[in-house]
N, C-alpha and C. Protein backbone atom coordinates (compact mmCIF):
# COMPACT_ATOMS: atom_id res chain seq x y z
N UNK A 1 0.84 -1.18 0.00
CA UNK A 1 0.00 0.00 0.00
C UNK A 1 0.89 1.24 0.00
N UNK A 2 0.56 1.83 -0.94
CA UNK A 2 1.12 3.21 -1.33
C UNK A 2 0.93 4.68 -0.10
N UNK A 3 1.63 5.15 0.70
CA UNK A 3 1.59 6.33 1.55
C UNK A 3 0.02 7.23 1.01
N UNK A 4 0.17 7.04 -0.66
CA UNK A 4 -1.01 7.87 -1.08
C UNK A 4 -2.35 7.32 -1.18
N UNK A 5 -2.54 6.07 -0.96
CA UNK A 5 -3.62 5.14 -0.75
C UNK A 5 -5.03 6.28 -0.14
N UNK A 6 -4.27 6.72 0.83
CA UNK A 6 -5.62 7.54 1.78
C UNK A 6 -5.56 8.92 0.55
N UNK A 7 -5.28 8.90 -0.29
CA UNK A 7 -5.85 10.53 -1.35
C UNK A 7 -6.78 10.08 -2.42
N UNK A 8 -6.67 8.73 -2.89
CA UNK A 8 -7.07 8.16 -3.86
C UNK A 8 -8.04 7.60 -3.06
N UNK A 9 -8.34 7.28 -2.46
CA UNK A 9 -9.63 6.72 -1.49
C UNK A 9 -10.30 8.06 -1.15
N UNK A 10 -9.85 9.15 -0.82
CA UNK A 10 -10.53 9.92 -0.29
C UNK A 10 -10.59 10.83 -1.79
N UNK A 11 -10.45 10.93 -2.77
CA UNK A 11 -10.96 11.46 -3.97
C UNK A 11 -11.79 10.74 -4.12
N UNK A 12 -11.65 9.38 -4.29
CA UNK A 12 -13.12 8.57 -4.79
C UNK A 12 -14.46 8.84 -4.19
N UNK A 13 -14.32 9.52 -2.98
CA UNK A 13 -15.49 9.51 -2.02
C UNK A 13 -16.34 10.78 -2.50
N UNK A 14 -15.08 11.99 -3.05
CA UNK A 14 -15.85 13.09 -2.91
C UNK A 14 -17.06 13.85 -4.03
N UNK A 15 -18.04 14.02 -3.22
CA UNK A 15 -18.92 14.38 -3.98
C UNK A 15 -19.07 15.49 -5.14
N UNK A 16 -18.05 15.87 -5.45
CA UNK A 16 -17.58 17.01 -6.25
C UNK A 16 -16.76 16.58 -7.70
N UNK A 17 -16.70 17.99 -8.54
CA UNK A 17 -15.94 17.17 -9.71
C UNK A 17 -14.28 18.18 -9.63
N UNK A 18 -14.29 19.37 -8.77
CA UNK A 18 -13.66 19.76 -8.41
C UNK A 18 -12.76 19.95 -7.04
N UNK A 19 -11.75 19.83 -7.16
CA UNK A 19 -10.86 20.12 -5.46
C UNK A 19 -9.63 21.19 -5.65
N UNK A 20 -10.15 21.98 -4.77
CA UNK A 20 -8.61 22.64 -3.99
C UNK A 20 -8.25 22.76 -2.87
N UNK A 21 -6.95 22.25 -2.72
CA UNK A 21 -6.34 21.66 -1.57
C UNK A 21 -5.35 22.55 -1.15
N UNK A 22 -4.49 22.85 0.05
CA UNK A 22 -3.73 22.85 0.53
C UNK A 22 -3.14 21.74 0.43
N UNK A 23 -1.58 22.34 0.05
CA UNK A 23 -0.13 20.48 0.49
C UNK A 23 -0.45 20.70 1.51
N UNK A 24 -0.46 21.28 2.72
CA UNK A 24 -0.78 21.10 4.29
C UNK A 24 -2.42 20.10 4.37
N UNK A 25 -3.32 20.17 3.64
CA UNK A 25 -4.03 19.33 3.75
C UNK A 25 -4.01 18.31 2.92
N UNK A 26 -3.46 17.86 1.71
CA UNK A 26 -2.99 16.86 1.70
C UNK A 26 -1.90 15.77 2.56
N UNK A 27 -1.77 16.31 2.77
CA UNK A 27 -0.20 16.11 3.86
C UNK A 27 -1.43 15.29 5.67
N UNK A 28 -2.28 15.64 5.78
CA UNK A 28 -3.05 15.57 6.45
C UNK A 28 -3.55 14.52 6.32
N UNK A 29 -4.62 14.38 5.23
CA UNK A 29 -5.30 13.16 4.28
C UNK A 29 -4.45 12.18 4.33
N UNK A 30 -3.18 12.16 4.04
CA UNK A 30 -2.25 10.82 3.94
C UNK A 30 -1.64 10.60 4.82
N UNK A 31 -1.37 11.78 5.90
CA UNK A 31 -0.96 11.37 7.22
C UNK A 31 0.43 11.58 7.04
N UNK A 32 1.50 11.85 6.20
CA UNK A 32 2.44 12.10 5.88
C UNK A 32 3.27 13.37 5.21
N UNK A 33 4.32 13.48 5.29
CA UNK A 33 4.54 14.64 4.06
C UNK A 33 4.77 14.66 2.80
N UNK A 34 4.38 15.60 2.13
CA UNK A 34 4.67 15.15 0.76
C UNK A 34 6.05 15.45 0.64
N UNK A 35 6.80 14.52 -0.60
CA UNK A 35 8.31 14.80 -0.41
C UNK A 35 8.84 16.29 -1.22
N UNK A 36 9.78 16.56 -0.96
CA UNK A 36 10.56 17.89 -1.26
C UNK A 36 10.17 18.40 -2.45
N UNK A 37 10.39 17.19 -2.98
CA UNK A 37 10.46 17.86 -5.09
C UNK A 37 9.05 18.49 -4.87
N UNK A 38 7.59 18.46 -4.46
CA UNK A 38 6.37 18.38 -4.09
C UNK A 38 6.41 19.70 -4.63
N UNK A 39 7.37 20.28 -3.61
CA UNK A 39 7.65 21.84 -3.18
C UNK A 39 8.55 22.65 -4.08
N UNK A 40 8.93 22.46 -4.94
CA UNK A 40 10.35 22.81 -5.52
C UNK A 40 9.81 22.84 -7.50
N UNK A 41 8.90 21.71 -7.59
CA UNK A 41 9.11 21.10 -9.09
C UNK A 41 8.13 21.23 -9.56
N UNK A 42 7.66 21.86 -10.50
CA UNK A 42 5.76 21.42 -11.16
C UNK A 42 5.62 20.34 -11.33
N UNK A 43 6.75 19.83 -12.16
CA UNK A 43 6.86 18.59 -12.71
C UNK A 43 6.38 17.23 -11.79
N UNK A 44 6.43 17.75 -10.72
CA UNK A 44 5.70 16.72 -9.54
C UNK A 44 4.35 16.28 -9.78
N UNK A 45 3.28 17.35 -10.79
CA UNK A 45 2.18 17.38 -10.46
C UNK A 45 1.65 17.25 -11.63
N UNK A 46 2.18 16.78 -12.62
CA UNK A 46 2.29 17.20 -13.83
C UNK A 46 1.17 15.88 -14.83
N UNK A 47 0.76 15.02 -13.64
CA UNK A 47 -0.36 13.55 -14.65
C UNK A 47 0.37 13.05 -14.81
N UNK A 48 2.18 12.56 -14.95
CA UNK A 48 2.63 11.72 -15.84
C UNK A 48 2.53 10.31 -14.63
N UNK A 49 1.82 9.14 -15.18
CA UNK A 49 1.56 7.85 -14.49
C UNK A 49 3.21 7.59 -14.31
N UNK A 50 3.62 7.03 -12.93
CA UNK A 50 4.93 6.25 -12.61
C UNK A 50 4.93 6.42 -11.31
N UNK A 51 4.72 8.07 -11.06
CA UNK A 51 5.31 8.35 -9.48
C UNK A 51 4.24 7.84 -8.67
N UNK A 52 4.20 7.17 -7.46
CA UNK A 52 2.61 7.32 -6.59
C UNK A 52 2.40 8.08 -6.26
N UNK A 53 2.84 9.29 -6.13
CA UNK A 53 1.82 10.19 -5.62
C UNK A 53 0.58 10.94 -7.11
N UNK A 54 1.62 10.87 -8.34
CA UNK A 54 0.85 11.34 -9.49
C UNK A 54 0.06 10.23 -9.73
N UNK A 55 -0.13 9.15 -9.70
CA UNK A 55 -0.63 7.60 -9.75
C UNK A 55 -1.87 7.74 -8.70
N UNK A 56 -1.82 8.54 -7.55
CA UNK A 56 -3.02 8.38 -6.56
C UNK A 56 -3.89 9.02 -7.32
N UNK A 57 -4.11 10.42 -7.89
CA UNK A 57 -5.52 11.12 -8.41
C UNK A 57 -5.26 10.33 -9.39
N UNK A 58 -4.73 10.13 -10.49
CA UNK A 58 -4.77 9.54 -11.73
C UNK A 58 -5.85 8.16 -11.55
N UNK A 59 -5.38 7.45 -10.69
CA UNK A 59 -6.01 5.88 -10.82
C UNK A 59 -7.63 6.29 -9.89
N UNK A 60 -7.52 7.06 -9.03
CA UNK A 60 -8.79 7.62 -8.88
C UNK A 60 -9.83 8.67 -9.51
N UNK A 61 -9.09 8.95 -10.34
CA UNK A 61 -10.00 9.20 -11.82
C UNK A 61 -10.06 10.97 -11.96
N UNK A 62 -8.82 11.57 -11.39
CA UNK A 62 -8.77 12.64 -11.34
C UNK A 62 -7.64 13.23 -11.99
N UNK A 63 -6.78 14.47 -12.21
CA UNK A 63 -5.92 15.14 -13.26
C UNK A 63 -5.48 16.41 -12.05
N UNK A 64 -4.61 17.14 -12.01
CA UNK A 64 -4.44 17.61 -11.68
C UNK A 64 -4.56 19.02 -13.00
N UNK A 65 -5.05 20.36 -12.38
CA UNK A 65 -5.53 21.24 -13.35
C UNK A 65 -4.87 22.44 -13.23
N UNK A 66 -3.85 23.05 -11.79
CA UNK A 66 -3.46 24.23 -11.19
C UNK A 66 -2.85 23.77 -9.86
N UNK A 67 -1.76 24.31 -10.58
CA UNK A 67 -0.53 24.05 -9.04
C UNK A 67 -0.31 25.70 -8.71
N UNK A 68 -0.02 26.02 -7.45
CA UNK A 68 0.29 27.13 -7.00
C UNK A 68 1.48 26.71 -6.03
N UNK A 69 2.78 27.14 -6.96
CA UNK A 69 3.87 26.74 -5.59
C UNK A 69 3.93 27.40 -4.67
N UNK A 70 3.94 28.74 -4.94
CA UNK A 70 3.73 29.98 -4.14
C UNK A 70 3.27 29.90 -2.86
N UNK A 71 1.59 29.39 -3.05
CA UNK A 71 1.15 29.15 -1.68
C UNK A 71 0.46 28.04 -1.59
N UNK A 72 1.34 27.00 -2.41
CA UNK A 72 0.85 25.64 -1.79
C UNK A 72 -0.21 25.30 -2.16
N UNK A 73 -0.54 25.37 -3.03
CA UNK A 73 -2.41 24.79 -3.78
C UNK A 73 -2.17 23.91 -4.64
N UNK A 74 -3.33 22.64 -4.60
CA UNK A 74 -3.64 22.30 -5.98
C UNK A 74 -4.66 22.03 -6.23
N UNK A 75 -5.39 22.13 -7.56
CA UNK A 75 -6.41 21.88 -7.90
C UNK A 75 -6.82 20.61 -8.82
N UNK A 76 -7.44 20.10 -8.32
CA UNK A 76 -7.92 18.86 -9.41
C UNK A 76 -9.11 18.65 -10.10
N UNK A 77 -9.45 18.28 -11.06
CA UNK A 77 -10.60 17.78 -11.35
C UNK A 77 -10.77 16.28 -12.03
N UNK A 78 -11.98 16.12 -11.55
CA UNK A 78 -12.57 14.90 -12.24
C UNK A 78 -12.53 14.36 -13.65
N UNK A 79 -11.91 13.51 -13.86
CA UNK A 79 -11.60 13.41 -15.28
C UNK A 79 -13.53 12.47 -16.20
């Protein structure tokens, strides 16, 4: 089981086709931190299937749509 198990479970649940998150509330949701690059890289967030954490919204049927490194946001939607 993947650290990101609890984001992809908890996307599946939500009644919405949209999310914006705080990394502090993701970080929450999984109970862990997200790692460095998270913070540093777009490229972290970017849909490409391999990494688990891009693999958690992906396989739960979501895309990531707006990263804000600045102040820590992301937005997803429902694919």
């Amino acid at each position: 089981m993947s650290k990101y198990t609890p984001f992809r479970e908890w996307l599946k649940r939500q009644p919405v086709n949209e999310a914006l998150l705080t990394f502090a509330q993701l970080e929450e949701i999984i109970g862990d931190k997200l790692p460095p690059s998270a913070r540093k890289w777009f490229n972290s967030w970017d849909n490409t299937p391999g990494s688990p954490m891009e693999d958690s919204w992906l396989d739960a049927g979501w895309r990531t749509v707006m990263v804000d490194m600045e102040n820590e946001t992301v937005r997803l939607k429902r694919t």
